[in-house]
Protein backbone atom coordinates (compact mmCIF):
# COMPACT_ATOMS: atom_id res chain seq x y z
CA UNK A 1 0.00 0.00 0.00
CA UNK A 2 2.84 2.49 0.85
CA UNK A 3 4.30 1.37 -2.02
CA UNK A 4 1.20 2.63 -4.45
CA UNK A 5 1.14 5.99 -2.43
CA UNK A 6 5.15 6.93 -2.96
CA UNK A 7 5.06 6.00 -6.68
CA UNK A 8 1.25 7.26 -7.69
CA UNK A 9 2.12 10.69 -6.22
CA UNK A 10 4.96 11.40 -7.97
CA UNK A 11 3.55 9.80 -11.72
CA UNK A 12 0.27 12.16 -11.13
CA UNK A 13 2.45 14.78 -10.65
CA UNK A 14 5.04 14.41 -13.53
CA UNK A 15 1.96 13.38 -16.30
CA UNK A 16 0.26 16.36 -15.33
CA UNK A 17 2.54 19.08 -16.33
CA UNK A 18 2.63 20.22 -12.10
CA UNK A 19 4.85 23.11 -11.22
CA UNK A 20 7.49 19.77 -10.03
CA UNK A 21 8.52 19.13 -13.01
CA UNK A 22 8.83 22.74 -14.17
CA UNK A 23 11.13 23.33 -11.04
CA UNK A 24 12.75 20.29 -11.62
CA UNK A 25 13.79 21.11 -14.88
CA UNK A 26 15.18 24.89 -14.14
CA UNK A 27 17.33 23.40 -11.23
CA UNK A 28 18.82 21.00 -13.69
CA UNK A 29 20.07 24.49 -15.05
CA UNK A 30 20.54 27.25 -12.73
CA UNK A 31 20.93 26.23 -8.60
CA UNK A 32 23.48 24.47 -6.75
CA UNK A 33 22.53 22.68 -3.45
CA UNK A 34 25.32 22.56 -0.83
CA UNK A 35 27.78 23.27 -2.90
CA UNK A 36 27.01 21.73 -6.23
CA UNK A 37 27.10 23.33 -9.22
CA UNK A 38 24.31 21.57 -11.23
CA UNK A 39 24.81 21.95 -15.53
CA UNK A 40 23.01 18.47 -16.10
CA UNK A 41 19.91 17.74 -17.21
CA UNK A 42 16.21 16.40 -15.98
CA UNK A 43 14.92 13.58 -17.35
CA UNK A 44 11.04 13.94 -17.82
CA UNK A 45 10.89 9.97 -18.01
CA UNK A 46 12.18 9.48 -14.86
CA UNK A 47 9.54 9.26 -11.48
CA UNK A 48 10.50 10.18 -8.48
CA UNK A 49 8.82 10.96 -5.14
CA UNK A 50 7.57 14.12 -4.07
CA UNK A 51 10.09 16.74 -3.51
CA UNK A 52 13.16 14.70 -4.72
CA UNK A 53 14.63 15.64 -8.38
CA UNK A 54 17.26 13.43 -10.40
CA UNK A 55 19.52 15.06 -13.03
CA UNK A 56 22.33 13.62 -15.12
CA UNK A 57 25.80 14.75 -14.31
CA UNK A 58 27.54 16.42 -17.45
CA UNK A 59 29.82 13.75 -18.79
CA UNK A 60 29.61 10.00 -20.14
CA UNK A 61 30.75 7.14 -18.85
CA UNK A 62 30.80 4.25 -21.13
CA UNK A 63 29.72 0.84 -18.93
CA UNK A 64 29.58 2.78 -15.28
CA UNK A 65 29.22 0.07 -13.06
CA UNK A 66 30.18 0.75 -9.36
CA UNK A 67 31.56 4.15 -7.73
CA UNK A 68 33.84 5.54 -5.45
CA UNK A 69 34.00 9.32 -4.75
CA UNK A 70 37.28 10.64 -2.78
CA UNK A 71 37.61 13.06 -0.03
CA UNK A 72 38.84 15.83 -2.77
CA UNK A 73 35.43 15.63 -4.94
CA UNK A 74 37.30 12.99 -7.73
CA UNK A 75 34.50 10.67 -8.74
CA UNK A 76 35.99 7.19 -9.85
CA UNK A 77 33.66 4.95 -12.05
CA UNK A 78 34.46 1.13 -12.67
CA UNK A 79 33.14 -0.84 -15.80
CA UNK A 80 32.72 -4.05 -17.21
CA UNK A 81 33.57 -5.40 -20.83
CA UNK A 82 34.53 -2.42 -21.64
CA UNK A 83 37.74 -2.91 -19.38
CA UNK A 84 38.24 0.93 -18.69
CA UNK A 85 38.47 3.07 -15.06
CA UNK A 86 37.55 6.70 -15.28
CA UNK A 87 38.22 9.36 -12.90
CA UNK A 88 36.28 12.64 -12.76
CA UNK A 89 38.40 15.38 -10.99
CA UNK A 90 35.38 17.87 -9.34
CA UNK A 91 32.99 15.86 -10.67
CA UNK A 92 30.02 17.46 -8.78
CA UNK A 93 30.78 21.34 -9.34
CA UNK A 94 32.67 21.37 -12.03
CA UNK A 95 30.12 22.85 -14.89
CA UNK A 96 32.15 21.15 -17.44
CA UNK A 97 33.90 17.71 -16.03
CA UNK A 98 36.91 16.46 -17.47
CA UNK A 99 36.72 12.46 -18.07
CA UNK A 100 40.28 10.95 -17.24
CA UNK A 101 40.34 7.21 -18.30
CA UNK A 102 43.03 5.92 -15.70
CA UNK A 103 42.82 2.34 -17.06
CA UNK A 104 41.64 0.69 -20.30
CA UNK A 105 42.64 -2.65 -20.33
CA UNK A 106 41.89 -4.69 -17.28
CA UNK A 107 39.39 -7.45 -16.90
CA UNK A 108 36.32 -6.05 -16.12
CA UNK A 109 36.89 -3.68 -13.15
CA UNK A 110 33.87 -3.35 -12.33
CA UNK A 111 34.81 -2.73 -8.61
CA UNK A 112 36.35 0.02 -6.71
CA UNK A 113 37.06 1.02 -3.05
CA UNK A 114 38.79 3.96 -1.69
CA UNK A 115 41.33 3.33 2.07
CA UNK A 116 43.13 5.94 2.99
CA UNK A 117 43.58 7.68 0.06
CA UNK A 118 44.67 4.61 -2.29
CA UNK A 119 42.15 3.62 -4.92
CA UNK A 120 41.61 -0.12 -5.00
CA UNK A 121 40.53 -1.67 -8.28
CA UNK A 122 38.84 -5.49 -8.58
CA UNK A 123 39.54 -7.25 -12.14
CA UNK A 124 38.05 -10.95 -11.86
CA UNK A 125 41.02 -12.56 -10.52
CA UNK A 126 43.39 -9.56 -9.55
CA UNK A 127 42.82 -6.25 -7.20
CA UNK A 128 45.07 -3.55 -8.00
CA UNK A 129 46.13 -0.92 -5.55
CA UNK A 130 47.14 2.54 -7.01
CA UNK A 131 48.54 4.35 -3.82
CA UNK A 132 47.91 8.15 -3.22
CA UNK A 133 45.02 7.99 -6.22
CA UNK A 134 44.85 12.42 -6.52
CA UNK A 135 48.17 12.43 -7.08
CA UNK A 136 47.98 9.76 -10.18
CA UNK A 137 44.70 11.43 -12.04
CA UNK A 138 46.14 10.64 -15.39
CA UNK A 139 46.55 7.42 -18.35
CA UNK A 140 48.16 4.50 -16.81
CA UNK A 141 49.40 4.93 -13.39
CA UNK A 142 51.72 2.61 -11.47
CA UNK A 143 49.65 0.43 -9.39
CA UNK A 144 50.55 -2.76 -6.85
CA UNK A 145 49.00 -6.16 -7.05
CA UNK A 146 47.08 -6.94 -3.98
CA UNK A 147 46.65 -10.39 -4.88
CA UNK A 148 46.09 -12.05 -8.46
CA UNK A 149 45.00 -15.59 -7.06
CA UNK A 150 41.37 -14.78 -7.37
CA UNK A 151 39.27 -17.58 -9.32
CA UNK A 152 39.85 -16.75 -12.84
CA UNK A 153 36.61 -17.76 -14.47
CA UNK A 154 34.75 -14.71 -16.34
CA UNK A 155 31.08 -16.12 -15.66
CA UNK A 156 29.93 -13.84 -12.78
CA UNK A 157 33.26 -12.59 -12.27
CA UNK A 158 32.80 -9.03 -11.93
CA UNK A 159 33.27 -7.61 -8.43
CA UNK A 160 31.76 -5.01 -6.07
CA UNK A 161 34.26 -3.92 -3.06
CA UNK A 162 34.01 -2.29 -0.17
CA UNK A 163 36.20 -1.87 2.86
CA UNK A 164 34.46 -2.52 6.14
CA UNK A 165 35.06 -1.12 9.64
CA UNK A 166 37.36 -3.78 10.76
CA UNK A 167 40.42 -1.99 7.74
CA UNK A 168 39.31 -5.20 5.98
CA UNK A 169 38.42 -5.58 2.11
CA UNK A 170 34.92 -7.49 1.15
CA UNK A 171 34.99 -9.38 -2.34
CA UNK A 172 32.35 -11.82 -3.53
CA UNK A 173 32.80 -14.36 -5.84
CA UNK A 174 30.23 -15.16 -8.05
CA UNK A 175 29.61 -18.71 -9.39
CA UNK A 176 30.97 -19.68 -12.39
CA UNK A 177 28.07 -20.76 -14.24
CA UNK A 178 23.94 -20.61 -13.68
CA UNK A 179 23.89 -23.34 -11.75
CA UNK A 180 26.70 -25.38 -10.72
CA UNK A 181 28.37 -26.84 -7.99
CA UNK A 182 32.30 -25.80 -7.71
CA UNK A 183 35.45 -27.71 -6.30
CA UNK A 184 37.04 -24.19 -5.28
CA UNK A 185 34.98 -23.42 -2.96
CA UNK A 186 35.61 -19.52 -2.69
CA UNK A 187 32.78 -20.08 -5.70
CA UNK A 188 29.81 -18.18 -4.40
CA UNK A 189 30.69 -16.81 -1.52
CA UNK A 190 31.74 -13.53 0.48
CA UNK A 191 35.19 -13.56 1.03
CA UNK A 192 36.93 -10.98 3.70
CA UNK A 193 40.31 -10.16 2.58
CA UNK A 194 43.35 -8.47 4.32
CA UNK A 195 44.58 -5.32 1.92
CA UNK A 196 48.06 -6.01 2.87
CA UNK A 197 48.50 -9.19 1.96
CA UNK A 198 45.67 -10.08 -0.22
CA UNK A 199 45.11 -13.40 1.87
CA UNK A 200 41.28 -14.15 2.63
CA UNK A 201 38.55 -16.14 4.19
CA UNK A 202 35.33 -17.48 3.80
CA UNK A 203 32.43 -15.44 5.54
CA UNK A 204 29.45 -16.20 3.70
CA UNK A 205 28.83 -19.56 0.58
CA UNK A 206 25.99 -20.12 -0.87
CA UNK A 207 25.49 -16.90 -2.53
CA UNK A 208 25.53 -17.17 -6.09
CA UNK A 209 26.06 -13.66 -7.58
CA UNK A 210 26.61 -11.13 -5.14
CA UNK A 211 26.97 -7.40 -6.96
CA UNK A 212 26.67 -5.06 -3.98
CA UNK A 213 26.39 -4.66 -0.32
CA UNK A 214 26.23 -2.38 2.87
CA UNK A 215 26.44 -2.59 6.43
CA UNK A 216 23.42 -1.47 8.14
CA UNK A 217 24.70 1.94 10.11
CA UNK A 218 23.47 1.15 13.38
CA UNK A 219 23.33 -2.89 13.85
CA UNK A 220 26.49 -3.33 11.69
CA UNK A 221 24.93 -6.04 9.77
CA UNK A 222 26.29 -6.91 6.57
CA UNK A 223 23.44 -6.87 3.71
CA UNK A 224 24.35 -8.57 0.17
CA UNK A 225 22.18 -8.51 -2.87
CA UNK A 226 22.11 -11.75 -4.00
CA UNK A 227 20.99 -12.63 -7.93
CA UNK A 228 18.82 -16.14 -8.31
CA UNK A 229 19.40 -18.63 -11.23
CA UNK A 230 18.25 -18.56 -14.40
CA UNK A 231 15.83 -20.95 -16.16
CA UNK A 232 13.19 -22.02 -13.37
CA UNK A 233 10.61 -19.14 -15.25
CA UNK A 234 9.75 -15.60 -14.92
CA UNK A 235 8.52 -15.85 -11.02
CA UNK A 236 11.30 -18.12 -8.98
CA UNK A 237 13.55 -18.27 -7.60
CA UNK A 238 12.87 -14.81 -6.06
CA UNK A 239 16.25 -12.14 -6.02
CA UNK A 240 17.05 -11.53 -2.65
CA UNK A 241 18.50 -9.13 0.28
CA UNK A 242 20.81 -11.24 2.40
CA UNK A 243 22.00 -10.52 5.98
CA UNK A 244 25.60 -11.52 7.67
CA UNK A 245 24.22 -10.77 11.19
CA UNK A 246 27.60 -8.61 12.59
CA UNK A 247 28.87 -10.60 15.35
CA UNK A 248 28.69 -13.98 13.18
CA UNK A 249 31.82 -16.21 13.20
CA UNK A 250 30.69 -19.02 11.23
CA UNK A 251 30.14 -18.54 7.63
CA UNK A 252 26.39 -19.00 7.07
CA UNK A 253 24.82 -20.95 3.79
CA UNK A 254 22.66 -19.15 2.31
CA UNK A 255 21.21 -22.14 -0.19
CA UNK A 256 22.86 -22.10 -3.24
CA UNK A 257 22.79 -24.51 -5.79
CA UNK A 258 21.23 -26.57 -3.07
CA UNK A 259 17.80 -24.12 -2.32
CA UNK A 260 16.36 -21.09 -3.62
CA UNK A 261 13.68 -18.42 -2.43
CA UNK A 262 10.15 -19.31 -3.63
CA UNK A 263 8.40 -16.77 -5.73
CA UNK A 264 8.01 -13.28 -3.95
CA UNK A 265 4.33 -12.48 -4.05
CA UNK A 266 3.86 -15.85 -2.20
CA UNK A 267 4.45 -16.77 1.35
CA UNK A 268 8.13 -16.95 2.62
CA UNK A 269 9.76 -20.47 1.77
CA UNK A 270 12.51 -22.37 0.19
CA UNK A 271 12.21 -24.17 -3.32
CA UNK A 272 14.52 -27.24 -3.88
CA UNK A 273 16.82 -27.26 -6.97
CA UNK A 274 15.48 -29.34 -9.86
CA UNK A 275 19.21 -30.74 -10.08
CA UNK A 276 21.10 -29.84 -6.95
CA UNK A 277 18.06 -30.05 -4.38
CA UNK A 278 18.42 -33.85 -3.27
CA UNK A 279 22.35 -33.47 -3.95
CA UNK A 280 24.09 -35.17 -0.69
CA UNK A 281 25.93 -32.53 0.18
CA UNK A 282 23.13 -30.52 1.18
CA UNK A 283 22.06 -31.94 4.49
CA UNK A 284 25.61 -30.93 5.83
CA UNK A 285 23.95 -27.49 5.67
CA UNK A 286 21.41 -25.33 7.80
CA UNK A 287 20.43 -22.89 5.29
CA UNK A 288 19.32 -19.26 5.92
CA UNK A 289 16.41 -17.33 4.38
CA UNK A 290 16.59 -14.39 2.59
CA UNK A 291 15.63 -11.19 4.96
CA UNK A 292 13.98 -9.81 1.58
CA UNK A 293 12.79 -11.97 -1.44
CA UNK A 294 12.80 -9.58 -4.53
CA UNK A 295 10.65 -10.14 -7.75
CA UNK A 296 12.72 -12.85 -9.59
CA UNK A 297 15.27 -11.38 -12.79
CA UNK A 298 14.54 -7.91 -11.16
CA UNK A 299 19.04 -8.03 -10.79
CA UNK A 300 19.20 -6.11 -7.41
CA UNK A 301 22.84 -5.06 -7.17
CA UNK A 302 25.02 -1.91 -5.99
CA UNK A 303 23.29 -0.57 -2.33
CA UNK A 304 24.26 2.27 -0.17
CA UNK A 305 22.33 2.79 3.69
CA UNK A 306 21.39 6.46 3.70
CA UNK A 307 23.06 8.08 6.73
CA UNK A 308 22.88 11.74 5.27
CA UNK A 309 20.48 14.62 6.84
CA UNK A 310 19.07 15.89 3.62
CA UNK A 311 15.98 13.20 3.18
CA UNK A 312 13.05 13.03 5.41
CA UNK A 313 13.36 11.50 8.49
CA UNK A 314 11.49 8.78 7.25
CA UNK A 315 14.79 7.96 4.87
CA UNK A 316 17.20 7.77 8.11
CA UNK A 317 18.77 4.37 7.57
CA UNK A 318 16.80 3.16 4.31
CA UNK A 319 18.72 0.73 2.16
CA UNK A 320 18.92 2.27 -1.60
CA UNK A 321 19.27 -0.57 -4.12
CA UNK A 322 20.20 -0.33 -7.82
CA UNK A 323 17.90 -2.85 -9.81
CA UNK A 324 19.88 -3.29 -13.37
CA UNK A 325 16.88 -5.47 -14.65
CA UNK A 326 15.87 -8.49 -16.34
CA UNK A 327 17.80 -10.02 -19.57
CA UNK A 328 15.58 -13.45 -19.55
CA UNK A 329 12.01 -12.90 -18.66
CA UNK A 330 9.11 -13.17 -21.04
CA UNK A 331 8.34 -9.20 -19.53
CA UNK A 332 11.09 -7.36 -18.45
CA UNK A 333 10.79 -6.44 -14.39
CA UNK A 334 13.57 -4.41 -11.99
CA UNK A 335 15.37 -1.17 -14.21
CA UNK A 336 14.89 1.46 -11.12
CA UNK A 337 16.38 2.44 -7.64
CA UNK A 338 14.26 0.78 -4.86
CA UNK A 339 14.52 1.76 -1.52
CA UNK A 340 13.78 -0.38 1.66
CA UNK A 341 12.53 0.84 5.15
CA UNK A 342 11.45 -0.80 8.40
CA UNK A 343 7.72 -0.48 9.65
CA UNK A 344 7.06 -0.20 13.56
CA UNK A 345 7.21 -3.88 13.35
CA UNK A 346 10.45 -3.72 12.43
CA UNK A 347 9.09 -5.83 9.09
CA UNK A 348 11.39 -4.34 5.66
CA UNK A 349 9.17 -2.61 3.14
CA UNK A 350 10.57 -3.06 0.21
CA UNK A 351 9.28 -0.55 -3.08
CA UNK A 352 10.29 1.49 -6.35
CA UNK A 353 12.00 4.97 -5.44
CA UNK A 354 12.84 6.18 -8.59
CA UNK A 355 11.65 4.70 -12.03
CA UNK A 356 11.36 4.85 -16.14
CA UNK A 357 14.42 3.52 -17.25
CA UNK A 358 11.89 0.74 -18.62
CA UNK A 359 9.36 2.10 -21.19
CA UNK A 360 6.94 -0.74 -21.75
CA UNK A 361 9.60 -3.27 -22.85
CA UNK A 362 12.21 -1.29 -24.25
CA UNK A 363 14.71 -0.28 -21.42
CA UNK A 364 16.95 2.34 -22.11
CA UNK A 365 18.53 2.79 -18.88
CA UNK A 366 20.05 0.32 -16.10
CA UNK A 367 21.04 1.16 -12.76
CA UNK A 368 24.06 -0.31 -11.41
CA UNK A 369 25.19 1.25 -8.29
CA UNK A 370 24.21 3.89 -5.50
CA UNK A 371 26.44 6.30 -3.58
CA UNK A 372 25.82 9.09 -1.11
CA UNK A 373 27.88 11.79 -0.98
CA UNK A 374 29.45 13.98 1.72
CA UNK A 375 26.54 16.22 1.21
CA UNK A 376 23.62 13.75 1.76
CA UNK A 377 22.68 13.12 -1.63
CA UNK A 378 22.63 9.82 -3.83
CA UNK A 379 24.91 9.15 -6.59
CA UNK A 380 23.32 6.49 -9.51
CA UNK A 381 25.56 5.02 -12.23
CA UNK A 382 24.20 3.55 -15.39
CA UNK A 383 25.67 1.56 -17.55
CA UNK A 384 23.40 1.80 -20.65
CA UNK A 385 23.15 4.98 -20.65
CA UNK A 386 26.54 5.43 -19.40
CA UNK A 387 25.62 8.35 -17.33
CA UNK A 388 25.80 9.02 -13.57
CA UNK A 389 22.72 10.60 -12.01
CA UNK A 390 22.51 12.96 -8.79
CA UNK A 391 19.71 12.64 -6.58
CA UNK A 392 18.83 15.34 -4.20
CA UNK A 393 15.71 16.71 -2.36
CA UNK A 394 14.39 20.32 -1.74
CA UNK A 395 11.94 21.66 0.42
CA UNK A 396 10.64 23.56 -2.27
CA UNK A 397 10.07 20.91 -4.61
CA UNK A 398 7.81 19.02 -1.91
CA UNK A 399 5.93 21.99 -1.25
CA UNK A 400 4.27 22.70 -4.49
């Protein structure tokens, strides 16, 4: 129901021509907010809710796939296929960007993380360190190898990092297939990995293609999205939001190949594997559910918490979550930026924040990841479109 209310507000508003998407458009133009000098553009097709406005940055980014934004303002963008790393210096208030492609032959780098300074880059089976990243803003700079003894296989092999609290660096490892079960067993599963030596461990298996996370602000619970198999339909399994509760020592299974989540409009439960279900090896395990089961091919992947003070209260800890969309469905689902709260029962409401990159079944946008800035606003790259998009909210807006 909430979910109806956030998104019909905002669509009523946009189709009727309402003074929000007038003002909307002119601060695409002609206002900065906290320091941000804003020469991007409005994008009529996109909904958002009430007093929030998205505008893309001016500049292209072939492939963007995850960001990392440094203390100085430089925006880094990872890709894919395309193999490249880009670095925007004063990305956010500069009126006319300057692209800097720092890398363009790795193995899909899709992930970066920033640790004091360095710029960490995550290319299937390597992570590269380039130390004292401002100082290196140009084609090609020297970089360290972390470690190079990843898995090697290209099927799901694309990274999203982060560095946790603990100094420590978080890499998943997709599996190497749709559905498969692997003798390496670093295969899907979260892996925790010391930046110094590039040595790592086994904190979560059974999750087959993890493309983001976030630990929750307060609780310091680890949340993964996790991608379900292919080729069970267009309903199961369900997508899912995973938690590694904080203080958990033993790696938890999460069901994969083994189980799946059932379809997400029904009642919470587990579906066996047509080929892996009955497989001996899964009685050694005591699988976990899903906290959140997400319309099946919807691709939930790059996530931020919002700790920021320029949303509503109601936003204070909400998890944002990048849906890229389905490739594999008979009717395409996901393409938007979902956001998920917690109800006085402490039960996660999961819904659509910001969506149109899906116009009946022709998609000509994906989101990919989410990051807040300094400021309190949301960063969105997009890899079709290859744009990044900035996501703010004004008083004004919500009052007309």
């Amino acid at each position: 129901m909430k979910q109806q209310s956030v998104t019909t507000a905002a669509r009523t508003k946009l189709n009727s021509g309402s003074k929000f998407l007038s003002i909307a458009k002119n601060l695409a133009f002609i206002i900065g907010l906290g320091g941000f000098l804003v020469s991007a553009h409005a994008d009529p097709r996109l909904t958002t809710p009430t007093g929030f406005s998205i505008t893309k940055l001016p500049f292209s980014v072939p492939k963007a796939r995850q960001l990392a934004l440094t203390e100085n303002g430089t925006l880094i963008v990872g890709s894919r296929k395309s193999g490249n790393v880009y670095a925007i210096p004063n990305a956010l208030t500069a009126a006319n960007p300057k692209v800097i492609t720092l890398f363009s032959d790795l193995n899909e780098p899709s992930g970066l993380a920033l640790a004091n300074g360095d710029l960490y880059i995550a290319a299937v089976s390597r992570v590269l360190r380039v130390n004292d990243i401002e100082d290196h803003l140009k084609a090609n700079p020297e970089f360290d190898v972390v470690t190079d003894t990843l898995p090697k296989k290209a099927h799901h092999g694309w990274k999203y990092i982060k560095f946790g609290e603990d100094g420590m660096l978080y890499v998943p490892v997709g599996a190497p297939c749709n559905i498969c079960l692997s003798e390496d067993k670093r295969f899907a599963t979260m892996l925790r990995m010391d930046p110094t030596t590039g040595a790592t461990e086994i904190i979560a298996e059974g999750l087959r293609n993890v493309v983001g996370f976030a630990w929750h602000p307060e609780s310091k619970d680890l949340w993964v999205s996790n991608n379900g198999r292919d080729i069970l339909g267009d309903d199961i399994p369900a997508d899912e939001l995973n938690v590694i509760p904080a203080k958990n020592t033993k790696a938890l299974h999460f069901g994969y190949p083994f189980v799946h989540s059932n379809n997400a409009s029904e009642a919470p439960g587990i579906i066996k594997d047509p080929k892996f279900g009955d497989h001996a090896d899964a009685a050694k395990y005591d699988f976990k559910p899903a906290a959140v089961r997400i319309q099946a091919h919807s691709a939930p992947i790059g996530m931020t918490f919002y700790t920021g003070a320029q949303f509503p209260a109601q936003y204070k800890n909400a998890l944002f979550v990048a849906e890229r969309g389905s490739w594999n469905r008979s009717s395409k689902v996901g393409y938007q930026l979902t956001v998920m709260t917690m109800d006085a029962a402490g039960k996660p409401i999961y819904e659509p924040f910001i969506h149109g990159w899906l116009e009946g079944e022709e998609a000509w946008g994906r989101p990919n990841d989410v990051l807040q800035t300094k400021e309190g606003h949301l960063l969105v790259s997009d890899d079709t479109a290859g744009a990044v998009y900035l996501v703010r909210y004004n008083n004004a807006l919500a009052a007309n």
